[in-house]
Structure formats: structure tokens, C-alpha cells
C-alpha atoms as a PDB file:
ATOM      1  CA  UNK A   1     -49.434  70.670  19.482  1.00  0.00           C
ATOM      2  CA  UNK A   2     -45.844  71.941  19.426  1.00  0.00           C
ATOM      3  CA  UNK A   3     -44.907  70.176  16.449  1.00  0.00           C
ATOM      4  CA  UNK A   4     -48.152  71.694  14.999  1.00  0.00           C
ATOM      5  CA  UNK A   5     -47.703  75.130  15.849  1.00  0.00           C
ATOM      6  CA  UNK A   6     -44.448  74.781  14.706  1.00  0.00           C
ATOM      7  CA  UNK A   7     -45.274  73.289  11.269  1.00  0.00           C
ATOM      8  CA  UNK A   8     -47.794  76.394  10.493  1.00  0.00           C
ATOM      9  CA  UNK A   9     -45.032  78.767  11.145  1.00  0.00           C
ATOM     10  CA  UNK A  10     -42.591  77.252   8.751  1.00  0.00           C
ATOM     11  CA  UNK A  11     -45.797  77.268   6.187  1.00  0.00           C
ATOM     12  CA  UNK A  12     -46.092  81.415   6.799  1.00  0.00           C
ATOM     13  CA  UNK A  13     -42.557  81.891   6.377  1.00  0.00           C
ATOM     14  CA  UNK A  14     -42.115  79.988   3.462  1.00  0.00           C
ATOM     15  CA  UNK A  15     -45.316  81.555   1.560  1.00  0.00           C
ATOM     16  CA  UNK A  16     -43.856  85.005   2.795  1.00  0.00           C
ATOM     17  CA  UNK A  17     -40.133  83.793   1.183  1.00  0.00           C
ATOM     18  CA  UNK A  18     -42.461  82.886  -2.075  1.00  0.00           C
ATOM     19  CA  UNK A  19     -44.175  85.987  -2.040  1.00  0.00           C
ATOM     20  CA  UNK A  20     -40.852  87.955  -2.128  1.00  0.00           C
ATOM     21  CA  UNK A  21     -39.599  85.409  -4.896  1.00  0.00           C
ATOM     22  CA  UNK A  22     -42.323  86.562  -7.075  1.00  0.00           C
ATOM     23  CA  UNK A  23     -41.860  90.328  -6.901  1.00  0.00           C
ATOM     24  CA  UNK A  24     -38.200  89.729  -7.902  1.00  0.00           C
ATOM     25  CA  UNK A  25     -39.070  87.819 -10.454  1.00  0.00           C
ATOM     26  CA  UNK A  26     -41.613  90.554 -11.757  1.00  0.00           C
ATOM     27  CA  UNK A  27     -44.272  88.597 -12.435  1.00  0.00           C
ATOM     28  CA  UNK A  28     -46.112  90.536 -14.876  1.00  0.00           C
ATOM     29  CA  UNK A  29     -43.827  91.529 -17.012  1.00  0.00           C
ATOM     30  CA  UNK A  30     -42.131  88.251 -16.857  1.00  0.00           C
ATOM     31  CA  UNK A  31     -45.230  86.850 -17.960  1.00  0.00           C
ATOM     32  CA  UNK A  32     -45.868  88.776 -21.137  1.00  0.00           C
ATOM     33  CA  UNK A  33     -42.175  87.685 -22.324  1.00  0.00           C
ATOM     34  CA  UNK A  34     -43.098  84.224 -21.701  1.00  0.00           C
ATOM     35  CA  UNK A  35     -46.432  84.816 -23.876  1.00  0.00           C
ATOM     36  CA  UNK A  36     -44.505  86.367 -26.699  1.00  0.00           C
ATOM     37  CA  UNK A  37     -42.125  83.143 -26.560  1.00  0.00           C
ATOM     38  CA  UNK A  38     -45.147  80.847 -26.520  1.00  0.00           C
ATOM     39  CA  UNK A  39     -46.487  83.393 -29.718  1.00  0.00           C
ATOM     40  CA  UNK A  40     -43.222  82.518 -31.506  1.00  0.00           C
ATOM     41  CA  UNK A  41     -43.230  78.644 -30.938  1.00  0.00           C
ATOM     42  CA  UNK A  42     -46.879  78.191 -31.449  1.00  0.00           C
ATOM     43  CA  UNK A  43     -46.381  80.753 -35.539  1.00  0.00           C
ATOM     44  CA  UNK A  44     -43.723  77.965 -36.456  1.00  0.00           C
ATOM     45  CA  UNK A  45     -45.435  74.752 -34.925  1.00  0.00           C
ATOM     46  CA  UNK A  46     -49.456  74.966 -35.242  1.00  0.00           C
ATOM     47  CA  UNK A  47     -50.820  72.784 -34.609  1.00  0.00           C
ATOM     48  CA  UNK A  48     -48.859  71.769 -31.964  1.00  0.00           C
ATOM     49  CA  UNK A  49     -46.687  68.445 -32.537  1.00  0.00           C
ATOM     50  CA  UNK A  50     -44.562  67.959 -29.196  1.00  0.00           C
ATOM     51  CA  UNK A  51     -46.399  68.901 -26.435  1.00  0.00           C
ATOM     52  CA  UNK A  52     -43.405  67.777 -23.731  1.00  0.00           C
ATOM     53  CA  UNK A  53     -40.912  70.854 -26.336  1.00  0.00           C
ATOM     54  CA  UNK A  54     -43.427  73.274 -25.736  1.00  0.00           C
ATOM     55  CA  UNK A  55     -43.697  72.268 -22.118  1.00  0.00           C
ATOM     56  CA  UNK A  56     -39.880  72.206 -21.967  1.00  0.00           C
ATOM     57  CA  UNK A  57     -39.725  75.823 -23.488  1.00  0.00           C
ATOM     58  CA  UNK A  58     -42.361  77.040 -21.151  1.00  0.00           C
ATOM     59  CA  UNK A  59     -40.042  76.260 -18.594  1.00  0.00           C
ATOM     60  CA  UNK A  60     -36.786  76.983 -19.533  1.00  0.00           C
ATOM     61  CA  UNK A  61     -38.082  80.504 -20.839  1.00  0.00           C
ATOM     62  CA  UNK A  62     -39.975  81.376 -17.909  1.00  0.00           C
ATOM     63  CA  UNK A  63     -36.409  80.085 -15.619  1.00  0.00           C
ATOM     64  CA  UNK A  64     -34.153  82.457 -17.835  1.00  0.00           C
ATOM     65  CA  UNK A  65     -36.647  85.427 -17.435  1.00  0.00           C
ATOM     66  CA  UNK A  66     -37.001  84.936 -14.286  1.00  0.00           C
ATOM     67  CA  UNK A  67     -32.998  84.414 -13.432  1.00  0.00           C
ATOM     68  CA  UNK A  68     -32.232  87.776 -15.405  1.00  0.00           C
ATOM     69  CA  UNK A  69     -34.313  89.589 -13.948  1.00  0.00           C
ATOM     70  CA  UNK A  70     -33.584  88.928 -10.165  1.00  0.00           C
ATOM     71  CA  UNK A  71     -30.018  89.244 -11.460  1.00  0.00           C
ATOM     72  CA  UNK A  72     -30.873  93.078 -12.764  1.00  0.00           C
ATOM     73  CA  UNK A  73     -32.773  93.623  -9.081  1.00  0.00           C
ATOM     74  CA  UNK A  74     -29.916  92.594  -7.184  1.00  0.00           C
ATOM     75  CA  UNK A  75     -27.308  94.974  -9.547  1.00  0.00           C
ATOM     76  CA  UNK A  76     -30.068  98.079  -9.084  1.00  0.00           C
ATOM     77  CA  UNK A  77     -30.836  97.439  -5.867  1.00  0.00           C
ATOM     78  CA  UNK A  78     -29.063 101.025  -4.539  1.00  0.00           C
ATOM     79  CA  UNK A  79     -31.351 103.121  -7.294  1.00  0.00           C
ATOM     80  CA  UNK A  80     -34.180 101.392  -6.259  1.00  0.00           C
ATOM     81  CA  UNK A  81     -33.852 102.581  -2.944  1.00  0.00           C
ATOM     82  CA  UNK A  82     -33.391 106.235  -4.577  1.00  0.00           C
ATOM     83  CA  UNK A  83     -36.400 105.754  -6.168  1.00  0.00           C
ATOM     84  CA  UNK A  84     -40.140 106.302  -4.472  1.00  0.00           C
ATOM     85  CA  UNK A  85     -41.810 103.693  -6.714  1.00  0.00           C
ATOM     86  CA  UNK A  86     -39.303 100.934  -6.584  1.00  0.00           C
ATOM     87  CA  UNK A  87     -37.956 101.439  -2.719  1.00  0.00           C
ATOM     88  CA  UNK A  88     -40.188  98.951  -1.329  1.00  0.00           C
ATOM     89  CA  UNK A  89     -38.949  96.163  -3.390  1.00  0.00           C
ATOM     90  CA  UNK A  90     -37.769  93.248  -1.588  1.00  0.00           C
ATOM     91  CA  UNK A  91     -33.945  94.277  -1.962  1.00  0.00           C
ATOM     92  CA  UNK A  92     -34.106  97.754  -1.260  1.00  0.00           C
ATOM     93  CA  UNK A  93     -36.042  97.252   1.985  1.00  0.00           C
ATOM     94  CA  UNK A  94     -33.522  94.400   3.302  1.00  0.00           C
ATOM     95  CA  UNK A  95     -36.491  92.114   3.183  1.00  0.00           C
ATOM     96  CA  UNK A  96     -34.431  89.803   1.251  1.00  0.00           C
ATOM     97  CA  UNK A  97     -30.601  89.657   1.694  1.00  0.00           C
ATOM     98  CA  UNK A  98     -28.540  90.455  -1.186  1.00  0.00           C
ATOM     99  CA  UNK A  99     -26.584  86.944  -1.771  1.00  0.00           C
ATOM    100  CA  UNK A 100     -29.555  85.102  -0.991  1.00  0.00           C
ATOM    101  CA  UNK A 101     -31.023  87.193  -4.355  1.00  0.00           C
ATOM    102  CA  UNK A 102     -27.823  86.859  -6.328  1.00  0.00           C
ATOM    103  CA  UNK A 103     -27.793  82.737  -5.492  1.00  0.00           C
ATOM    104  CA  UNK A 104     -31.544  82.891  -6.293  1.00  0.00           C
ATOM    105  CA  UNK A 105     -30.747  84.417  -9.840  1.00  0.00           C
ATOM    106  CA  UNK A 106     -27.858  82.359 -10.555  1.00  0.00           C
ATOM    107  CA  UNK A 107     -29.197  79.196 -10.200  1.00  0.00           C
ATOM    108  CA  UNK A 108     -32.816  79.957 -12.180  1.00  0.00           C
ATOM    109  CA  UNK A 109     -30.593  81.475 -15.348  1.00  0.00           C
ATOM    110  CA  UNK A 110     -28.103  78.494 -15.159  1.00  0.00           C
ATOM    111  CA  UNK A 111     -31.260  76.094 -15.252  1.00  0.00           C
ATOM    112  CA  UNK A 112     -33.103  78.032 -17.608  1.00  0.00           C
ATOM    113  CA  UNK A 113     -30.210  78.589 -20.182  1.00  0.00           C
ATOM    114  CA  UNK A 114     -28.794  75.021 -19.653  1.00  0.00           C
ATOM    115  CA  UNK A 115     -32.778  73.289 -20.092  1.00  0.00           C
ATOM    116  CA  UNK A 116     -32.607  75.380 -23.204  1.00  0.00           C
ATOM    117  CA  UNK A 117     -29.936  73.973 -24.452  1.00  0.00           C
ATOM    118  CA  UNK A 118     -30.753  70.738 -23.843  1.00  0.00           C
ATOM    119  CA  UNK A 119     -33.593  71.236 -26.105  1.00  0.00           C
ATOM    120  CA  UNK A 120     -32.223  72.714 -28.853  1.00  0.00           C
ATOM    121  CA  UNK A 121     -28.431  74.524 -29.322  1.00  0.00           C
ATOM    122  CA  UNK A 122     -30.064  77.102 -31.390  1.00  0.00           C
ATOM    123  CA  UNK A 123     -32.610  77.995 -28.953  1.00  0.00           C
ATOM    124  CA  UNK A 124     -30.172  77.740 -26.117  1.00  0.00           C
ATOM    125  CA  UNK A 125     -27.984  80.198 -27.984  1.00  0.00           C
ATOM    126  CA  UNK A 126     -30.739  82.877 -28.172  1.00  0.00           C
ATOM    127  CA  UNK A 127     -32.483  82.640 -24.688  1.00  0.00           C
ATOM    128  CA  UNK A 128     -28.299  82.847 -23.472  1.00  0.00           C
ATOM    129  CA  UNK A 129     -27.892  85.691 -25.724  1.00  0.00           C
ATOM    130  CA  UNK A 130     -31.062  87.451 -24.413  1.00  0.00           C
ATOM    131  CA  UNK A 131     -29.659  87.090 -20.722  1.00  0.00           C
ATOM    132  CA  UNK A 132     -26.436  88.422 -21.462  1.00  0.00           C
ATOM    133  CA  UNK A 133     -27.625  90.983 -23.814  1.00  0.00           C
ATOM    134  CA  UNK A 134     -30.542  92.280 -20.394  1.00  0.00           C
ATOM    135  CA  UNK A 135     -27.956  91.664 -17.912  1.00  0.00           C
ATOM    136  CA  UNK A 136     -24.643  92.389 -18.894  1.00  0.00           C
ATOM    137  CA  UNK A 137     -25.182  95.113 -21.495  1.00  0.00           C
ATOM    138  CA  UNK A 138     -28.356  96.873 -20.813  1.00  0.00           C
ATOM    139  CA  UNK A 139     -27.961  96.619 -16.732  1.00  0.00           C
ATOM    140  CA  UNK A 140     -24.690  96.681 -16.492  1.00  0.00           C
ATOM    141  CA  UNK A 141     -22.548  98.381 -18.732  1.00  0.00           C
ATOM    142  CA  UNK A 142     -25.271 100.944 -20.012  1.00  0.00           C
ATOM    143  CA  UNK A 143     -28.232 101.686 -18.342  1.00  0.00           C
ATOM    144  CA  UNK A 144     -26.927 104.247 -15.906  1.00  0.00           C
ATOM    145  CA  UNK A 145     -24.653 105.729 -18.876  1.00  0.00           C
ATOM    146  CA  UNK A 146     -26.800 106.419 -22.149  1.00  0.00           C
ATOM    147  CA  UNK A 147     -30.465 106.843 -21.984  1.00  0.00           C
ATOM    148  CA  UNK A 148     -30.213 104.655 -25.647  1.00  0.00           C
ATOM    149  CA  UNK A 149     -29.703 101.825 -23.503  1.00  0.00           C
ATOM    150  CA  UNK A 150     -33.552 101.148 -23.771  1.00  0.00           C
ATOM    151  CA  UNK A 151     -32.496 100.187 -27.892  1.00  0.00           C
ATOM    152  CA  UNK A 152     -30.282  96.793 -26.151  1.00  0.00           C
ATOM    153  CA  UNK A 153     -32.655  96.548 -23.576  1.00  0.00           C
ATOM    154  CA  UNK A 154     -35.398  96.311 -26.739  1.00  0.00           C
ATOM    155  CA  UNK A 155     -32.892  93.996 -28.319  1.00  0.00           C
ATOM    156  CA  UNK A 156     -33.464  91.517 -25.033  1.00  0.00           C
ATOM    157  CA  UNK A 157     -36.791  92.164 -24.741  1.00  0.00           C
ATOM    158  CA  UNK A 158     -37.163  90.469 -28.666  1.00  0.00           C
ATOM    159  CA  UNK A 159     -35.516  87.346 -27.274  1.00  0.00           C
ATOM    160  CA  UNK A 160     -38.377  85.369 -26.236  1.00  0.00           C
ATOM    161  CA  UNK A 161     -40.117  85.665 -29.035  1.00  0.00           C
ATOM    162  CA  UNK A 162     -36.897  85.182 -31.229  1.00  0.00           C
ATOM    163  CA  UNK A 163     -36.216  81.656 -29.340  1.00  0.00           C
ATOM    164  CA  UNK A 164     -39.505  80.638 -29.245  1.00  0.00           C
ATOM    165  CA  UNK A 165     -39.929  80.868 -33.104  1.00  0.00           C
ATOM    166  CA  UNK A 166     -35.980  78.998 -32.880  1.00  0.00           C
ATOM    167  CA  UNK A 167     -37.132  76.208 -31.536  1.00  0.00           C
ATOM    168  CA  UNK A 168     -40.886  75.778 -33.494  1.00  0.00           C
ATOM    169  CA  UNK A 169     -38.238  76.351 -36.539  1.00  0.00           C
ATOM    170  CA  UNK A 170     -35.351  74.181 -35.719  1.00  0.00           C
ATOM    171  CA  UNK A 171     -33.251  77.538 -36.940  1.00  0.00           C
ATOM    172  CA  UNK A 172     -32.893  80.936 -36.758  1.00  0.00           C
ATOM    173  CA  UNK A 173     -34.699  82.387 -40.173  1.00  0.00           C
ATOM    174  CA  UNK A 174     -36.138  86.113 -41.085  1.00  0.00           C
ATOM    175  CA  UNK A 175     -39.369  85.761 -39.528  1.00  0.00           C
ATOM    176  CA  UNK A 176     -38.402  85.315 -35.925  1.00  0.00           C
ATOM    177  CA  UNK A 177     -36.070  88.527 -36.356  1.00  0.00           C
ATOM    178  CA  UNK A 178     -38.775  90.574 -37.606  1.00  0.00           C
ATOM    179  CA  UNK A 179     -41.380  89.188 -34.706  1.00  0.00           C
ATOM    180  CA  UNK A 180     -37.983  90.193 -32.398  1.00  0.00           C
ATOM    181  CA  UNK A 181     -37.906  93.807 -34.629  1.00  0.00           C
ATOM    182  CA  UNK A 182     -41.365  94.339 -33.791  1.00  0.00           C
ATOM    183  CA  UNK A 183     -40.966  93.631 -30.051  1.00  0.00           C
ATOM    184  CA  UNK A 184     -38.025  96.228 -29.925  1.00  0.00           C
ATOM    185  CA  UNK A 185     -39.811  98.994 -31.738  1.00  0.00           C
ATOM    186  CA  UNK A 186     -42.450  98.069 -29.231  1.00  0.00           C
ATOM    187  CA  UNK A 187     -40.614  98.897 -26.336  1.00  0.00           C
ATOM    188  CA  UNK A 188     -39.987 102.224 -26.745  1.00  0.00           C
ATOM    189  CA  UNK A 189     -44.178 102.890 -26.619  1.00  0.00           C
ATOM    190  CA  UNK A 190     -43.850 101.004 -23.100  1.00  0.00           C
ATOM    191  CA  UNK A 191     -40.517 102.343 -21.436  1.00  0.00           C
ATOM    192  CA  UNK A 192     -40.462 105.432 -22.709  1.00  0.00           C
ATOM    193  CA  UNK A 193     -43.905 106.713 -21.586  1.00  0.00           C
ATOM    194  CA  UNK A 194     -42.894 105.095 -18.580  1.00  0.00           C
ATOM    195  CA  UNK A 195     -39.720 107.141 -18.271  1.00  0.00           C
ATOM    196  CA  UNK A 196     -41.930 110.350 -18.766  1.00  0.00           C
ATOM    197  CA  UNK A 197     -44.562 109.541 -16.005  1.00  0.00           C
ATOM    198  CA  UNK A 198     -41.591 108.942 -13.516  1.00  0.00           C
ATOM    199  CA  UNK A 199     -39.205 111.395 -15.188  1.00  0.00           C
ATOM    200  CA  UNK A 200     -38.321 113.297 -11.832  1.00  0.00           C
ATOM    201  CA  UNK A 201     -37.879 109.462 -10.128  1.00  0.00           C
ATOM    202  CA  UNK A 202     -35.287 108.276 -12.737  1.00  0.00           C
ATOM    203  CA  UNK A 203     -33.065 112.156 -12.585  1.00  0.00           C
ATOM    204  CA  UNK A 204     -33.041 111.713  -8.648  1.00  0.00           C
ATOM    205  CA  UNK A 205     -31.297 108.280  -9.146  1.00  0.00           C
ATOM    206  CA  UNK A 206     -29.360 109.103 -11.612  1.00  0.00           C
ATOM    207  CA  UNK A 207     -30.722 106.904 -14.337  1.00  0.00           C
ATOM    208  CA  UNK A 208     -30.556 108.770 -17.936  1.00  0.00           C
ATOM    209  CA  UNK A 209     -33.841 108.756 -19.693  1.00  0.00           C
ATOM    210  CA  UNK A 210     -34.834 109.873 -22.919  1.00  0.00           C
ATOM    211  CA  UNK A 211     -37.500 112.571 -21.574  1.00  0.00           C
ATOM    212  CA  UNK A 212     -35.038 113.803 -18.851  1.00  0.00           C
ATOM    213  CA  UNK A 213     -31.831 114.239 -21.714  1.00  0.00           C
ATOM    214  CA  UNK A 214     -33.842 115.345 -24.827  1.00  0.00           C
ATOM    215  CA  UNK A 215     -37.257 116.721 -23.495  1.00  0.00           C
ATOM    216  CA  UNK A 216     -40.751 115.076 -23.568  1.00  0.00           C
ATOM    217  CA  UNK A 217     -41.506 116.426 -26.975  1.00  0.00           C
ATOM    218  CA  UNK A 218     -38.431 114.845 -28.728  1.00  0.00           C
ATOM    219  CA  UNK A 219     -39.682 111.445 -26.522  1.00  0.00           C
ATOM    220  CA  UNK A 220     -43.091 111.944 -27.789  1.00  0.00           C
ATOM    221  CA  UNK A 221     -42.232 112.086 -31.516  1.00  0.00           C
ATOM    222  CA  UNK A 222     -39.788 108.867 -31.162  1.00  0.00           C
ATOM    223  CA  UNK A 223     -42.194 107.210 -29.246  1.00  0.00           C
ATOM    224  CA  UNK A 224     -45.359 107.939 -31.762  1.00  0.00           C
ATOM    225  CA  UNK A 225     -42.383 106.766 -35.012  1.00  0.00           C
ATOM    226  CA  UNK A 226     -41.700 103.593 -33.214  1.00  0.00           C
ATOM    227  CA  UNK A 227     -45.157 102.624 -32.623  1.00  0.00           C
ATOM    228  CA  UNK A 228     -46.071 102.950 -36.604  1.00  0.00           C
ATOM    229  CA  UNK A 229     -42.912 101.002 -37.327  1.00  0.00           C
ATOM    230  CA  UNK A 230     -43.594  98.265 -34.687  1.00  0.00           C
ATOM    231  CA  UNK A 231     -47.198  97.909 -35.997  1.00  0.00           C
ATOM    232  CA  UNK A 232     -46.557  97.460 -39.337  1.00  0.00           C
ATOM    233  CA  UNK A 233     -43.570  95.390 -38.847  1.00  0.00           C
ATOM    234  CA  UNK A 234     -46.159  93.101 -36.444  1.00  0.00           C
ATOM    235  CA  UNK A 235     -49.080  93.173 -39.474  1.00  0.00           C
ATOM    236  CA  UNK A 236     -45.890  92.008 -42.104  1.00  0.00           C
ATOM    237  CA  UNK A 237     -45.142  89.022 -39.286  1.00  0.00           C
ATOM    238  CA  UNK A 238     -49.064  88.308 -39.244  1.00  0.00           C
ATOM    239  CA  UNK A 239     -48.739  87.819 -42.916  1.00  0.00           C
ATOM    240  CA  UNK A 240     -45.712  85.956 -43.469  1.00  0.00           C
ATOM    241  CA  UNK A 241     -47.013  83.598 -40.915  1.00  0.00           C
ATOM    242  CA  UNK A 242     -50.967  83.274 -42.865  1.00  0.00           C
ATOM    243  CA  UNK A 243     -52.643  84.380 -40.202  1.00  0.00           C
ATOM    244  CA  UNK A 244     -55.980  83.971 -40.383  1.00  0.00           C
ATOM    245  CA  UNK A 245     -58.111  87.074 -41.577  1.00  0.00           C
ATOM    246  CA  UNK A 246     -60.369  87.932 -38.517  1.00  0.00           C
ATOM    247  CA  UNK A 247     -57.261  87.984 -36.062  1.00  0.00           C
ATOM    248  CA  UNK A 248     -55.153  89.853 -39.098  1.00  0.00           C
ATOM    249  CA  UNK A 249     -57.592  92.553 -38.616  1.00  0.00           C
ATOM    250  CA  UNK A 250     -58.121  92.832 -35.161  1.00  0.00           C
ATOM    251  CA  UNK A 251     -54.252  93.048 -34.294  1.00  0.00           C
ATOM    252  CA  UNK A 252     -53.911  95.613 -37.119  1.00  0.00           C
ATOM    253  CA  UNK A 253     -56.764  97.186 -35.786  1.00  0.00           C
ATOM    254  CA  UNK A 254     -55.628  97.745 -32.057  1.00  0.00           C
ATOM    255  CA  UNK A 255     -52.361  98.650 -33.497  1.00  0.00           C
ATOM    256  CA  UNK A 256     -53.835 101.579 -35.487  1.00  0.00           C
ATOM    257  CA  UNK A 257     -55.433 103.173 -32.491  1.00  0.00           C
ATOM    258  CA  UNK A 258     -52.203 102.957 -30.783  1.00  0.00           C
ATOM    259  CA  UNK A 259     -50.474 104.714 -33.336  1.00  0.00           C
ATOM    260  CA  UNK A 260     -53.076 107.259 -33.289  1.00  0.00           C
ATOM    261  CA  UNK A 261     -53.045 107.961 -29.796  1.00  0.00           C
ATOM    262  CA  UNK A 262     -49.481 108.485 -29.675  1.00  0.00           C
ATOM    263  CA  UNK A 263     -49.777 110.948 -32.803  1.00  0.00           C
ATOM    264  CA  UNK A 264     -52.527 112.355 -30.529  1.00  0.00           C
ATOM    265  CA  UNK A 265     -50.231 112.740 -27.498  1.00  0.00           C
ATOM    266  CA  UNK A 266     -47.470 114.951 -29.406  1.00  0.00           C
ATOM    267  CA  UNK A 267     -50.190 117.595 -30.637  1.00  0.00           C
ATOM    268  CA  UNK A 268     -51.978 117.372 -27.162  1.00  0.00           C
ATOM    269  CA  UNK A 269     -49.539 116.156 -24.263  1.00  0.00           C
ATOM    270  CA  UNK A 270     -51.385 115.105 -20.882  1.00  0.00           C
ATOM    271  CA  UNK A 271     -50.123 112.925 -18.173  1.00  0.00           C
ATOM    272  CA  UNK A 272     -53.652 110.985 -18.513  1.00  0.00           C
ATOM    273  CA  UNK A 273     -53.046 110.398 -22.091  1.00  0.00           C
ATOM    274  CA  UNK A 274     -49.517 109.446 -21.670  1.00  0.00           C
ATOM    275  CA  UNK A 275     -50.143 106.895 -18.375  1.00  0.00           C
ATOM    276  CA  UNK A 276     -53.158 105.637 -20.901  1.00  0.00           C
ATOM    277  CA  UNK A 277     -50.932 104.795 -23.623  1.00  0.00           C
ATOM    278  CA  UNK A 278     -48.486 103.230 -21.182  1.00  0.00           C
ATOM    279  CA  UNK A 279     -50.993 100.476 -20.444  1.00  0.00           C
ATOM    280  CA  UNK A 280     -52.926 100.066 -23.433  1.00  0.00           C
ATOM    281  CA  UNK A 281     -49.177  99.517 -25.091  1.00  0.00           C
ATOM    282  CA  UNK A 282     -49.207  96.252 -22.973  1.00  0.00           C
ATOM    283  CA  UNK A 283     -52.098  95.495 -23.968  1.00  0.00           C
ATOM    284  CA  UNK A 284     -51.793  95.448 -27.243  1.00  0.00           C
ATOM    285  CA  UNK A 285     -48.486  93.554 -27.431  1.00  0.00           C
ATOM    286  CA  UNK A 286     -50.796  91.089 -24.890  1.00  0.00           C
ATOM    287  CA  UNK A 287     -53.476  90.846 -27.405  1.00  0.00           C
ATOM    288  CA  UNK A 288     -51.557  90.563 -30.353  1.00  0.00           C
ATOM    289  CA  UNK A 289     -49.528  87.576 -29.202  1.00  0.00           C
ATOM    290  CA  UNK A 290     -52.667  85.942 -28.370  1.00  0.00           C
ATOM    291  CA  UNK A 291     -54.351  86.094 -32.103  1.00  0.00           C
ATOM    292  CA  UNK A 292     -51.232  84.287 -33.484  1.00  0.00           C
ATOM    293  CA  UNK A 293     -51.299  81.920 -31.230  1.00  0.00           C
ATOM    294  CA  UNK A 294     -54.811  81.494 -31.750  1.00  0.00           C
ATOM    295  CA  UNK A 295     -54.935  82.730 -35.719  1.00  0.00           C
END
């Protein structure tokens, strides 16, 4: 019975340990980087010839994300703790000890970026440039300095999709940078009406954002000109890559009423409108990566 009793409790403490794992990692958005990777394999390679590479880039992708990201929890750990949306994190609350975290993030980007590698140099090159670009540049040296951080922070976030089309490829040619280009011009419609829901969270810790140093208007307009360039950069992509007709359409289509919704948002700003846009944003980067992966 001891033994028993025993065995359960190591179960609940390890699912608990898990648990905590997968908020560092951020599982969500985590996940949509991994689908835009899988977007950008499956454009160059459909259908799909070597189901063990796109198994191996599943894996090495998702072990990269996942490493830079507990890496950039464990550096913001003290303006999470400033921050009422982000104190309860694992690090901020001490429910996971900072080296623990840094060891955790360590190893996962060291497997992720040396699997990579293993695969493919060229892929390996761009999944190790996308962690150094998220962790070193945007994290460290500039996110708590400019608020145009968020532009190499874009850059990373184009990464996945950039290595994914690498290795479908075999190179690095013009359409996986302009699926990358229309991930970056993407991100400002997701961080930046981000930044202006929680503008008041970011100013107490100290983190410059583009609503707190030029005003929501200014953010509103850049926001509403990225999201026209990122959807017709993503309809060029769609294209080039011959995707088929019906899915053509339908990204186009969701794109469009993005675009319009931000345009709507500068002549008629609302909190509603701008938290709506936030999440319909993610879903159309969600959806989009889908049809070429089905299209």
C-alpha cells in the first residue's frame, strides 16, 4: 500500500511539473508557429514524399519554439511579475525555480537546433537564426529599449515558416521569404492590438509599446497598413505556390475582412473592436496556413 500511495504521488507531481512545462512553453502560440512551419514544408513538398523529414521537422521545430521561448520567460520573468496578466506565470510565482527553467530551455533549443541540423544545414541555419534573432535580439537587447522591437520580433516570428519551406526546398529561395514577409507584416495586427488592450500593463513594467510612445491612433493606422500589406503579400505566396482556386479565395477572402476591420477601427476606435481584431488576426493566420497545406 505504501509503495502504492507513494507511486500516485510521484504521478501528481510529475503531471503538475508537466503542466507548468506547458505554460512556459506557451502552448498556443507555440502551436500556430509550428503550423506555419508545417504550411511552409507541406507548399514545397505536396504531396508529401518523406514522411520520417516531416516528422523530423515537426519535432525539431516544435523543440526550438519551445526552447526559445522558456528561454524569453526565464529573461522576463521580473516584468512578468510587474505585470497583472502575466504574474501568475510559473516563474513569476516561484512555482518553478529559475535554473530549473533556464536548464529546461537550454536543453529543448540545443535539441531542437542540433535535430535541425541534422536534417538539413540550411534548415538548421534558419530555425538557429530564428532563436537567436527571438532571444538574443528581440528579448534581450531590445525589447525593453525600442517599442520597434516588435519589427525583429516579426523577423523571428517568419522563421518557422521560412525553415519549413527550407527544408521542403532543399534551399533558401524567394518564396519562403515572402511567406516569412507576410508573417512579419502579420504580427503587427496581433501584438500591436495586443499592446493597446494592455497598454497601462506594459507602461507599469516598463516595456515600450507602440500605443504607449506614439498614441493609439498612430498604432491604429500602422496596424490597419500592415494588415493590407501582409494580405496581399499572403494572396502573391498563394499564387506563386498554385494554390488551388477555392482555398485562393477563401484566404483572400478572410484577409479582406481583416483589412476592413482594422480600416474600421481607426475611423471608429472601441476596445471591443480592437480585442475582436486581436483574435480574429490569429485566426486568420490559423486558417490561412491550413488552405495551403490543404490547397
Amino acid at each position: 500500500m505504501a509503495t502504492q500511495e507513494l507511486g500516485k504521488h510521484t504521478s501528481a507531481i510529475l503531471w503538475v511539473k508537466l503542466r507548468l512545462y506547458w505554460q512556459l512553453i506557451k502552448s498556443l502560440q507555440t502551436g500556430l508557429l509550428l503550423v506555419t512551419g508545417l504550411a511552409g514544408f507541406m507548399s514545397a513538398c505536396c504531396p508529401v514524399q518523406s514522411w520520417r523529414t516531416m516528422a523530423g521537422m515537426v519535432l525539431t521545430l516544435f523543440l526550438a519554439i519551445s526552447g526559445s521561448t522558456v528561454l524569453n520567460m526565464v529573461y522576463d520573468r521580473d516584468i512578468d511579475a510587474r505585470m497583472a496578466r502575466t504574474a501568475r506565470r510559473p516563474l513569476p510565482s516561484g512555482q518553478i525555480d529559475t535554473a530549473e527553467a533556464l536548464w529546461l530551455g537550454l536543453i529543448l533549443s540545443t535539441l531542437g537546433v542540433g535535430g535541425a541540423l541534422l536534417l538539413n544545414p540550411w534548415y538548421g541555419l534558419v530555425v538557429g537564426a530564428g532563436l537567436a534573432f527571438d532571444v538574443m535580439v528581440y528579448t534581450v537587447w531590445l525589447k525593453r529599449r525600442t517599442p520597434w522591437s516588435i519589427l525583429w520580433g516579426g523577423i523571428a516570428g517568419g522563421m518557422p515558416i521560412l525553415a519549413g519551406r527550407t527544408l521542403g526546398a532543399g534551399q533558401i529561395e524567394y518564396i519562403g521569404l515572402l511567406l516569412a514577409l507576410a508573417v512579419l507584416l502579420w504580427i503587427p495586427t496581433h501584438i500591436m492590438t495586443y499592446g493597446i488592450k494592455h497598454a497601462a500593463d506594459y507602461r507599469r513594467a516598463g516595456v515600450p509599446t507602440f500605443a504607449n510612445h506614439y498614441g493609439e491612433r498612430k498604432t491604429r493606422l500602422i496596424i490597419s497598413a500592415s494588415t493590407i500589406l501582409a494580405v496581399l503579400t499572403m494572396a502573391v505566396c498563394a499564387w506563386l505556390i498554385q494554390l488551388q482556386a477555392h482555398c485562393l479565395y477563401a484566404a483572400v477572402g478572410l484577409g479582406v475582412a481583416l483589412a476592413v476591420l482594422t480600416g474600421v477601427s481607426v475611423a471608429f476606435p472601441s476596445p471591443r473592436l480592437n480585442f475582436g481584431i486581436f483574435k480574429f488576426a490569429s485566426v486568420y493566420m490559423l486558417t490561412a496556413m491550413l488552405l495551403i497545406m490543404v490547397g
